[in-house]
C-alpha atoms as a PDB file:
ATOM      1  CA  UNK A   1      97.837  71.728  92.281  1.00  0.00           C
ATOM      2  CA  UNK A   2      96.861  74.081  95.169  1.00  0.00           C
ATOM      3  CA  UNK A   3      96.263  77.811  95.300  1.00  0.00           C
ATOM      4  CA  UNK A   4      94.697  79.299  98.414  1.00  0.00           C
ATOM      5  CA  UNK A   5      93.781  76.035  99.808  1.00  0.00           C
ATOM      6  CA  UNK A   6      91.513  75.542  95.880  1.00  0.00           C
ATOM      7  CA  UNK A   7      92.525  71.898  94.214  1.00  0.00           C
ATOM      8  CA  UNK A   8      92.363  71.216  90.498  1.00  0.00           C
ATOM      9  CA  UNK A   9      94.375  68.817  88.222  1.00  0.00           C
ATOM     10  CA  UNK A  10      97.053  69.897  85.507  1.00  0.00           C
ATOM     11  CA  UNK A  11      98.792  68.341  82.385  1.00  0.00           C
ATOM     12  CA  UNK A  12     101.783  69.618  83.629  1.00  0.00           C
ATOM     13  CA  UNK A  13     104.008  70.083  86.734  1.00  0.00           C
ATOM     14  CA  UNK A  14     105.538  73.091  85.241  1.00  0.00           C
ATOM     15  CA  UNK A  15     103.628  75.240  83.423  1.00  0.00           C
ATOM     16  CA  UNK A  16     101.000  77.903  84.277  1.00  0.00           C
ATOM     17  CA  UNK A  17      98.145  76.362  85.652  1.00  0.00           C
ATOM     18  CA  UNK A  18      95.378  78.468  83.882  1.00  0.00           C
ATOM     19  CA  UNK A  19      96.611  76.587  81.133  1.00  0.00           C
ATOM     20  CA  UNK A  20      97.118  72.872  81.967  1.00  0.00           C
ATOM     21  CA  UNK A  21      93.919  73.004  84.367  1.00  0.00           C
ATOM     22  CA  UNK A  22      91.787  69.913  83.861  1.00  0.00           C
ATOM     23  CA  UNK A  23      88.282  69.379  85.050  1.00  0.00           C
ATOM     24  CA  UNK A  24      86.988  71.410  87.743  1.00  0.00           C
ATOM     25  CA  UNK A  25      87.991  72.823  90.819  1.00  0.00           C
ATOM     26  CA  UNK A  26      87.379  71.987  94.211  1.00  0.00           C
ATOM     27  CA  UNK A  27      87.083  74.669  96.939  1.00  0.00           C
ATOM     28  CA  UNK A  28      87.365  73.404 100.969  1.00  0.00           C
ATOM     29  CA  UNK A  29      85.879  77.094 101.902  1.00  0.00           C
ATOM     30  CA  UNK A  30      82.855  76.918 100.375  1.00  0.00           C
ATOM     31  CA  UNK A  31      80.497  78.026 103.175  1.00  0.00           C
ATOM     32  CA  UNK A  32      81.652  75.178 105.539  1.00  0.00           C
ATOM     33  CA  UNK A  33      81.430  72.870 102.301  1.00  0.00           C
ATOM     34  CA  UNK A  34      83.381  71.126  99.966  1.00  0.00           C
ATOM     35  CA  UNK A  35      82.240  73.311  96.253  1.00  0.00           C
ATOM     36  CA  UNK A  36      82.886  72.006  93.565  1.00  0.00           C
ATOM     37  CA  UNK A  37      83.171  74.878  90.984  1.00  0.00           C
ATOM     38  CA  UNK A  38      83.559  75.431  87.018  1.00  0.00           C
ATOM     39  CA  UNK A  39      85.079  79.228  86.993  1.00  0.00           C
ATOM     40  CA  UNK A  40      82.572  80.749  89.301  1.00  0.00           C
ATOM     41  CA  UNK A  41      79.858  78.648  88.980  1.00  0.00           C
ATOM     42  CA  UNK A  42      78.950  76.336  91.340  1.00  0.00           C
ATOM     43  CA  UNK A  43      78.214  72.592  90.623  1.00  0.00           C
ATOM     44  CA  UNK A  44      77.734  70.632  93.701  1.00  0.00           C
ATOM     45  CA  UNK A  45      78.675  70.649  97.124  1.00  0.00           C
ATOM     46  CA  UNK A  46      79.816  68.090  99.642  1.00  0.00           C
ATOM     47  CA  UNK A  47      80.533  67.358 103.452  1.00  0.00           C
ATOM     48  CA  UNK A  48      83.759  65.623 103.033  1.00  0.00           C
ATOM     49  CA  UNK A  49      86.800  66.351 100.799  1.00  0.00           C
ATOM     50  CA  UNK A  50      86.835  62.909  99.836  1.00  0.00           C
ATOM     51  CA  UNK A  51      83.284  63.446  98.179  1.00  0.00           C
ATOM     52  CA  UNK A  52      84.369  66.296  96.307  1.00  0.00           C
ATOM     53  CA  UNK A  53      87.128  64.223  94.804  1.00  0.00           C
ATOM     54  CA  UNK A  54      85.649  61.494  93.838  1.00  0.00           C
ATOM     55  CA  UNK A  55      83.461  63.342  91.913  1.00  0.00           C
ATOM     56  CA  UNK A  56      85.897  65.543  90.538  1.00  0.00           C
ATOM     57  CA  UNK A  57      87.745  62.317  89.144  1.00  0.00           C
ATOM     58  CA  UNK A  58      84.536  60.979  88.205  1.00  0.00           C
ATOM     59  CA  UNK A  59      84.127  63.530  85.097  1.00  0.00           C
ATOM     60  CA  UNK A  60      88.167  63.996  84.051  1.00  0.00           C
ATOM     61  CA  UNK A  61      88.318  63.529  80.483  1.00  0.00           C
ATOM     62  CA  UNK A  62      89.534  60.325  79.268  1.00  0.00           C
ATOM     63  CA  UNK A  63      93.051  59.511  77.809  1.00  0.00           C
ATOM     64  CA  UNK A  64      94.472  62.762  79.443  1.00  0.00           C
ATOM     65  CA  UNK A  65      97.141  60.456  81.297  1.00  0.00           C
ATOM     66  CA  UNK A  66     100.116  61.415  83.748  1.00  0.00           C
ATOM     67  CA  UNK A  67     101.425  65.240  83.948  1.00  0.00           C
ATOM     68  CA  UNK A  68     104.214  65.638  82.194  1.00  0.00           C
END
Protein backbone atom coordinates (compact mmCIF):
# COMPACT_ATOMS: atom_id res chain seq x y z
CA UNK A 1 0.00 0.00 0.00
CA UNK A 2 0.96 3.68 -0.59
CA UNK A 3 0.06 6.86 1.26
CA UNK A 4 1.94 10.04 0.43
CA UNK A 5 4.50 8.31 -1.55
CA UNK A 6 5.18 5.95 2.30
CA UNK A 7 5.13 1.92 1.41
CA UNK A 8 4.18 -0.74 3.92
CA UNK A 9 2.58 -4.24 3.50
CA UNK A 10 -1.09 -5.26 4.58
CA UNK A 11 -3.10 -8.52 5.30
CA UNK A 12 -5.67 -7.16 3.39
CA UNK A 13 -6.60 -5.29 0.16
CA UNK A 14 -9.61 -3.90 1.78
CA UNK A 15 -9.50 -2.95 5.05
CA UNK A 16 -8.00 0.03 6.95
CA UNK A 17 -4.48 -0.07 6.74
CA UNK A 18 -3.61 0.97 10.40
CA UNK A 19 -4.92 -2.28 10.95
CA UNK A 20 -3.60 -4.88 8.45
CA UNK A 21 -0.07 -2.99 8.40
CA UNK A 22 2.75 -5.52 8.53
CA UNK A 23 6.36 -4.83 9.24
CA UNK A 24 7.65 -1.48 8.82
CA UNK A 25 7.37 1.30 6.65
CA UNK A 26 9.45 2.64 4.11
CA UNK A 27 9.65 6.41 3.43
CA UNK A 28 11.37 7.65 -0.23
CA UNK A 29 11.53 11.36 1.47
CA UNK A 30 13.60 10.73 4.08
CA UNK A 31 16.19 13.53 3.73
CA UNK A 32 17.18 12.43 0.15
CA UNK A 33 17.09 8.73 1.63
CA UNK A 34 15.26 5.74 1.58
CA UNK A 35 14.03 5.53 5.85
CA UNK A 36 13.01 2.85 6.92
CA UNK A 37 10.71 3.67 9.93
CA UNK A 38 8.72 1.80 12.89
CA UNK A 39 5.94 4.67 13.78
CA UNK A 40 8.31 7.54 14.04
CA UNK A 41 11.31 6.00 14.77
CA UNK A 42 13.84 5.59 12.49
CA UNK A 43 15.66 2.24 11.76
CA UNK A 44 17.95 2.47 8.89
CA UNK A 45 18.39 4.32 5.90
CA UNK A 46 19.34 3.54 2.33
CA UNK A 47 20.41 5.04 -1.16
CA UNK A 48 18.20 2.98 -3.28
CA UNK A 49 14.54 1.91 -2.90
CA UNK A 50 15.49 -1.44 -3.71
CA UNK A 51 17.68 -1.50 -0.42
CA UNK A 52 14.97 -0.40 1.64
CA UNK A 53 12.90 -3.29 0.41
CA UNK A 54 14.86 -5.86 0.69
CA UNK A 55 15.29 -5.19 4.05
CA UNK A 56 11.87 -4.50 4.76
CA UNK A 57 11.06 -8.14 3.42
CA UNK A 58 13.95 -9.36 5.19
CA UNK A 59 12.17 -9.02 8.80
CA UNK A 60 8.19 -9.75 7.68
CA UNK A 61 6.94 -12.19 10.02
CA UNK A 62 6.72 -15.63 8.88
CA UNK A 63 3.53 -17.57 7.77
CA UNK A 64 1.66 -14.18 7.26
CA UNK A 65 0.97 -15.33 3.50
CA UNK A 66 -1.02 -13.53 0.58
CA UNK A 67 -3.55 -10.48 1.43
CA UNK A 68 -6.70 -11.51 1.45
Amino acid sequence: MTSHFNLWFSTSTTARWNTTRVGYMIWPHDEGFYGVRNGSELLARFDTPEEAVAFVVAVLPEGIGPAN
